[in-house]
N, C-alpha and C. Protein backbone atom coordinates (compact mmCIF):
# COMPACT_ATOMS: atom_id res chain seq x y z
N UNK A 1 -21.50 -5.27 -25.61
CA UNK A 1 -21.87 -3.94 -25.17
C UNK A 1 -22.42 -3.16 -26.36
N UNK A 2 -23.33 -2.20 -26.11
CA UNK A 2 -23.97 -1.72 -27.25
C UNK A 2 -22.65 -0.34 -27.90
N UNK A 3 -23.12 -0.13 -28.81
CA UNK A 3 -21.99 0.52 -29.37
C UNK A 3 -21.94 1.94 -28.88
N UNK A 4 -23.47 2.26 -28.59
CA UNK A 4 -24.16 3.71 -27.52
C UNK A 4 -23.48 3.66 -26.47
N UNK A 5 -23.58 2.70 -25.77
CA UNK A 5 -23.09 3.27 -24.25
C UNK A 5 -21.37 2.63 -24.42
N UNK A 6 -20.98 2.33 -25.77
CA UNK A 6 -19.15 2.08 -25.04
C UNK A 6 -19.11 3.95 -25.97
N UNK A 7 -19.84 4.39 -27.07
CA UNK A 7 -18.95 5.49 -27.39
C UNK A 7 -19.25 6.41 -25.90
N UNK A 8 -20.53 6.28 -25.23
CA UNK A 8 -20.94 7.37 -24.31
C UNK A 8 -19.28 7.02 -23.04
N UNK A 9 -19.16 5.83 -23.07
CA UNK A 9 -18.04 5.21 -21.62
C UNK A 9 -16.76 5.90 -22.52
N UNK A 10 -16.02 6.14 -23.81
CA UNK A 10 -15.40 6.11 -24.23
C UNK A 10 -14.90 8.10 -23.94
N UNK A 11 -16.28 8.33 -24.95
CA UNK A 11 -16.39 10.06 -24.42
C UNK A 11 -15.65 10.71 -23.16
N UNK A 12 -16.71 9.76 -22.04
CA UNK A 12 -16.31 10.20 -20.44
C UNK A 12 -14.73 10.12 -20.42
N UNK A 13 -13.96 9.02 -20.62
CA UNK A 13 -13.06 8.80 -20.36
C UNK A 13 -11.85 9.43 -21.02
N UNK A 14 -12.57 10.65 -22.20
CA UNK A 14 -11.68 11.26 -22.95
C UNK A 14 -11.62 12.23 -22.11
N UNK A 15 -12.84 12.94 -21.54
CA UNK A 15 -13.05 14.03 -21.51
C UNK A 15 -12.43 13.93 -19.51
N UNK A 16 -12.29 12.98 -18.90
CA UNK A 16 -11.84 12.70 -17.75
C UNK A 16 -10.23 12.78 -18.02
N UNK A 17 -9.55 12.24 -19.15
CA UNK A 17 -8.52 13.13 -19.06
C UNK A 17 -8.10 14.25 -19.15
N UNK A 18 -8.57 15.11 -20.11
CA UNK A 18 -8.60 16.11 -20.42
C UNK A 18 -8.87 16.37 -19.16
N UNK A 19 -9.92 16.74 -17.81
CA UNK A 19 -10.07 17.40 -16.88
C UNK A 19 -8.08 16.85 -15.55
N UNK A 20 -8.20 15.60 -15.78
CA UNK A 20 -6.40 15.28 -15.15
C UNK A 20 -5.61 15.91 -15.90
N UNK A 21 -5.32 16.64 -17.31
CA UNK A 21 -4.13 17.28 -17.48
C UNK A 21 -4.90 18.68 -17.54
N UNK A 22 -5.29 19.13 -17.23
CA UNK A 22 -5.62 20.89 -16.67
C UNK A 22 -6.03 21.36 -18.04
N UNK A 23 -6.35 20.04 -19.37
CA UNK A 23 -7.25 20.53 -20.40
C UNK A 23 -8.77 21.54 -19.90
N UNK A 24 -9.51 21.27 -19.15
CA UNK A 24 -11.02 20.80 -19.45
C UNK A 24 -11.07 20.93 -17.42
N UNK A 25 -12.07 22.01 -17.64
CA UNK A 25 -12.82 22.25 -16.22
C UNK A 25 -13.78 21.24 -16.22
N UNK A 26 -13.97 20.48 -15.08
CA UNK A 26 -14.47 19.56 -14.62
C UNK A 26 -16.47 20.65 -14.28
N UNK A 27 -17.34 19.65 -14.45
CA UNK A 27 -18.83 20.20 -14.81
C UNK A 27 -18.89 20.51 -13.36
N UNK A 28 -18.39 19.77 -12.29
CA UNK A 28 -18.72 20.25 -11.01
C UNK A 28 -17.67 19.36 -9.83
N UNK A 29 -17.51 20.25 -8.61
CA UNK A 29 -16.74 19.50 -7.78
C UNK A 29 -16.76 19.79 -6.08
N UNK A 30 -16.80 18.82 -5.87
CA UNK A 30 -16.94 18.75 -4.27
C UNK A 30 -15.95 19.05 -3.26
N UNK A 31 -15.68 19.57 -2.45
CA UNK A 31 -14.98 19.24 -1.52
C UNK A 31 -15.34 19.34 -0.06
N UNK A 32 -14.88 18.54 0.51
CA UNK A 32 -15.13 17.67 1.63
C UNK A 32 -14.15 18.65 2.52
N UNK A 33 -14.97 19.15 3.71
CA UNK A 33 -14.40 19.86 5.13
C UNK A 33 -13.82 19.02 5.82
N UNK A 34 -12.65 18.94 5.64
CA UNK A 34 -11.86 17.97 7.06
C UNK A 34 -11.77 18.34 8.20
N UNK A 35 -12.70 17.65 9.20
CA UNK A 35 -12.50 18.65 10.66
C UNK A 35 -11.03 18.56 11.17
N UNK A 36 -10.69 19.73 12.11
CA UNK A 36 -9.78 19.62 13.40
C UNK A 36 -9.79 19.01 13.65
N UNK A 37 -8.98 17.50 13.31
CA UNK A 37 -9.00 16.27 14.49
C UNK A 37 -8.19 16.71 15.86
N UNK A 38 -7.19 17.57 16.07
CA UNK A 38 -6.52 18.02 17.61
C UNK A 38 -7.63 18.84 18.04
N UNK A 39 -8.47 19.24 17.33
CA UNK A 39 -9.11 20.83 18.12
C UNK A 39 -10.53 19.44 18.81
N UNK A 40 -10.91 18.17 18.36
CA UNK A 40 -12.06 17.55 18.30
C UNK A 40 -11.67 16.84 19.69
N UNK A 41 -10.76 16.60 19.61
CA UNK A 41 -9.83 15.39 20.74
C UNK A 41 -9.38 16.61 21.96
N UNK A 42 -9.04 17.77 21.83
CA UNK A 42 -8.91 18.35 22.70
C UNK A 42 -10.34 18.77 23.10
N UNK A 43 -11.33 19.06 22.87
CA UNK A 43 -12.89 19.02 23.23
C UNK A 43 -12.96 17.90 24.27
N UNK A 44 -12.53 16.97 24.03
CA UNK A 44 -13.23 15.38 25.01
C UNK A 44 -12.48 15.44 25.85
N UNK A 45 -11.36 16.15 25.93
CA UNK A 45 -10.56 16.07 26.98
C UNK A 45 -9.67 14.71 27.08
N UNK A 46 -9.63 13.91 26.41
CA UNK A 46 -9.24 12.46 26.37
C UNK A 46 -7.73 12.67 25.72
N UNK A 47 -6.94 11.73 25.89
CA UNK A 47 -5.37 11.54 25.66
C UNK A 47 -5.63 11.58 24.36
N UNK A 48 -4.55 10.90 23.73
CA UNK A 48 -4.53 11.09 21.86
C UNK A 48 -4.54 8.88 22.02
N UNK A 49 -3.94 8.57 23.08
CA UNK A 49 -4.51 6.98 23.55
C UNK A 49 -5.91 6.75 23.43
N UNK A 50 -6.59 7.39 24.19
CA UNK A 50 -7.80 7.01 24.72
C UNK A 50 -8.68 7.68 23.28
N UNK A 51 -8.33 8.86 22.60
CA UNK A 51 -9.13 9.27 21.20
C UNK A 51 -9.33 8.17 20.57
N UNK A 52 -7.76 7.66 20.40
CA UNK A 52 -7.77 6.86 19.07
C UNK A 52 -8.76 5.65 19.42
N UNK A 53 -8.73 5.06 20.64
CA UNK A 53 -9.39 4.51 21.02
C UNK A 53 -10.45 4.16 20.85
N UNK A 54 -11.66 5.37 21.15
CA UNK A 54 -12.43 5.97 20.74
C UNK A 54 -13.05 5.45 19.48
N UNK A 55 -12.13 6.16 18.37
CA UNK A 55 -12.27 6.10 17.00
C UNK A 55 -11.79 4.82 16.51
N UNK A 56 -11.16 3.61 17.71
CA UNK A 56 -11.11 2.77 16.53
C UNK A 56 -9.82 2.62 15.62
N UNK A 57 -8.76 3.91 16.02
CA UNK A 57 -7.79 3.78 15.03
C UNK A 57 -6.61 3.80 15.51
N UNK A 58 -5.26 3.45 14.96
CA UNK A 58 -4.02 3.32 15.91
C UNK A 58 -4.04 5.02 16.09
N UNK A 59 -2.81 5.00 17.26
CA UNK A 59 -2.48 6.24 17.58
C UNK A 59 -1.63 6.83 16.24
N UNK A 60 -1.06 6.11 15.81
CA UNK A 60 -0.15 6.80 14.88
C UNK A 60 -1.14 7.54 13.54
N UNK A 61 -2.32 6.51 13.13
CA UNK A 61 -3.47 7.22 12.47
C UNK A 61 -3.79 8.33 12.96
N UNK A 62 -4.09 8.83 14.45
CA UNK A 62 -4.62 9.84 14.90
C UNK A 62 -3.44 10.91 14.56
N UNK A 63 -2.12 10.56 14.95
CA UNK A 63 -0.86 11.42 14.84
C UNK A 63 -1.18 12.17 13.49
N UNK A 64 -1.01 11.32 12.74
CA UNK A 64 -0.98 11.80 11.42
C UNK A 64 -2.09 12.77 11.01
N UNK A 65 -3.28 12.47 11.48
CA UNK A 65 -4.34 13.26 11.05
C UNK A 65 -4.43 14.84 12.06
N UNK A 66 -3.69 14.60 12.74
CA UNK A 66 -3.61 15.76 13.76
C UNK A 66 -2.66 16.96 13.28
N UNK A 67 -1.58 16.18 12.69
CA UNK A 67 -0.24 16.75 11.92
C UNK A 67 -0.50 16.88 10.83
N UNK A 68 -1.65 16.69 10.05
CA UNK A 68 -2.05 16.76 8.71
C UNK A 68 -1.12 16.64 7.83
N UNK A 69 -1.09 15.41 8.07
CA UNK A 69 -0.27 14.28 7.32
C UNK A 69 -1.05 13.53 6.45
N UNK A 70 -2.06 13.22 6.94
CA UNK A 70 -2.87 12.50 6.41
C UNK A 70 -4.59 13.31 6.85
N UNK A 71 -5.96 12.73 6.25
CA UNK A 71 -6.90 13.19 6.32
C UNK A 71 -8.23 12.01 6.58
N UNK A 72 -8.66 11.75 7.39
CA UNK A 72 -9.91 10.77 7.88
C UNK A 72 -10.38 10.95 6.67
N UNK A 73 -11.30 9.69 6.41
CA UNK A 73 -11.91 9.79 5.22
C UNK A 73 -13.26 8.96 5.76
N UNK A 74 -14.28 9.02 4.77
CA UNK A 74 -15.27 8.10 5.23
C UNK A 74 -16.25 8.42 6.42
N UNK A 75 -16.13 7.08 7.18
CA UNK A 75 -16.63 7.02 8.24
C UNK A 75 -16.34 6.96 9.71
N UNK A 76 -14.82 7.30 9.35
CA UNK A 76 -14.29 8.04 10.62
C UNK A 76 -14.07 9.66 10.68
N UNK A 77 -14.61 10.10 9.34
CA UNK A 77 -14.43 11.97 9.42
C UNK A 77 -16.42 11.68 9.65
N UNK A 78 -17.16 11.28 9.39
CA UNK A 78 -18.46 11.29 10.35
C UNK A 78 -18.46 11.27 11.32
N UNK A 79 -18.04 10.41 11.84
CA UNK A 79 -17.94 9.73 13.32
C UNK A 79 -16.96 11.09 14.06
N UNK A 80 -16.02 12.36 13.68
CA UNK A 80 -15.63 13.12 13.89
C UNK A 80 -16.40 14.41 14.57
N UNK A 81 -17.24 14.42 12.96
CA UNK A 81 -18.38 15.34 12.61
C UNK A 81 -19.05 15.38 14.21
N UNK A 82 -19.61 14.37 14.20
CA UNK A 82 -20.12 13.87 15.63
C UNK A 82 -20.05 14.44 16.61
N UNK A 83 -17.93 14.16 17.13
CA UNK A 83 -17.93 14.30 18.38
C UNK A 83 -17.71 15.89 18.28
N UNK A 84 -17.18 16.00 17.46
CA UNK A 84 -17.24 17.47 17.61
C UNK A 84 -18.85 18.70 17.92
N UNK A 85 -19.73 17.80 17.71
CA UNK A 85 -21.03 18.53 17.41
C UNK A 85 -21.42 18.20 18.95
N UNK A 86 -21.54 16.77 19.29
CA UNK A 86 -21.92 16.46 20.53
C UNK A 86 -20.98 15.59 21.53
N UNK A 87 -20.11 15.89 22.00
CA UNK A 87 -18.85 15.38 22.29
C UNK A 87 -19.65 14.77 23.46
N UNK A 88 -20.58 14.80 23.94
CA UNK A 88 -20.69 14.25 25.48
C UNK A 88 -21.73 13.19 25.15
N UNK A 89 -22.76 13.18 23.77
CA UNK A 89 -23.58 12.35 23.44
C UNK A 89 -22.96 11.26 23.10
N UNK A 90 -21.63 11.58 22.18
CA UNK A 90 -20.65 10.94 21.51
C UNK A 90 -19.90 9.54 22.57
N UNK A 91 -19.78 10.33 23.31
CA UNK A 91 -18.94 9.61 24.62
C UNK A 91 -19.72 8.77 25.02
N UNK A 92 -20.52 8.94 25.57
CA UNK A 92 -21.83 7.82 26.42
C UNK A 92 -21.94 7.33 25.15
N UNK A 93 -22.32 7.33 24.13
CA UNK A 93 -22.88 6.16 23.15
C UNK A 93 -21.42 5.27 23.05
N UNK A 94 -20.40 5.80 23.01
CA UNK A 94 -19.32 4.84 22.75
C UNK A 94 -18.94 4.25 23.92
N UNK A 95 -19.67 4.59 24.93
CA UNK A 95 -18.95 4.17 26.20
C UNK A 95 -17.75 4.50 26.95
N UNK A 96 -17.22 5.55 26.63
CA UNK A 96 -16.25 6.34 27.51
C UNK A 96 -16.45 7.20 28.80
């Protein structure tokens, strides 16, 4: 490895701790809107069975994300995004 890019990998990784112990404000940061998964599932009118269904995921996944216990990530908080936007487009494409 060139000696440039391990001090540049070396730097990051100083300066990445420093931002994990509350040294050092991070240059920029995202955060991600977790929809209403109860408010999305109560839209379709569908059981918290037939949601998970739906989505692909056990019921107890849905539980959790409803109880915000836990938070969809990926490509099941898209696939959310979705039904919430077009809950009836959503449905016919998945076949419900």
């Amino acid at each position: 490895m060139e000696k440039a890019l391990f001090d540049d990998l070396k730097q990051s990784l100083l300066e990445a701790g420093a931002i994990a112990r509350g040294e050092a404000k991070p240059s920029r940061r995202f955060e991600v809107e977790t929809p209403d998964v109860k408010a999305v599932r109560e839209q379709t009118g569908l059981s918290q069975n037939d949601f998970a269904r739906l989505l692909c995921v056990s019921v107890r996944t849905l539980q959790n994300w409803e109880q915000n216990r836990r938070h969809p990530t990926g490509p099941a908080s898209a696939l959310l995004k979705i039904v919430a936007s077009a809950p009836d487009v959503a449905l016919r494409s998945l076949h419900l």
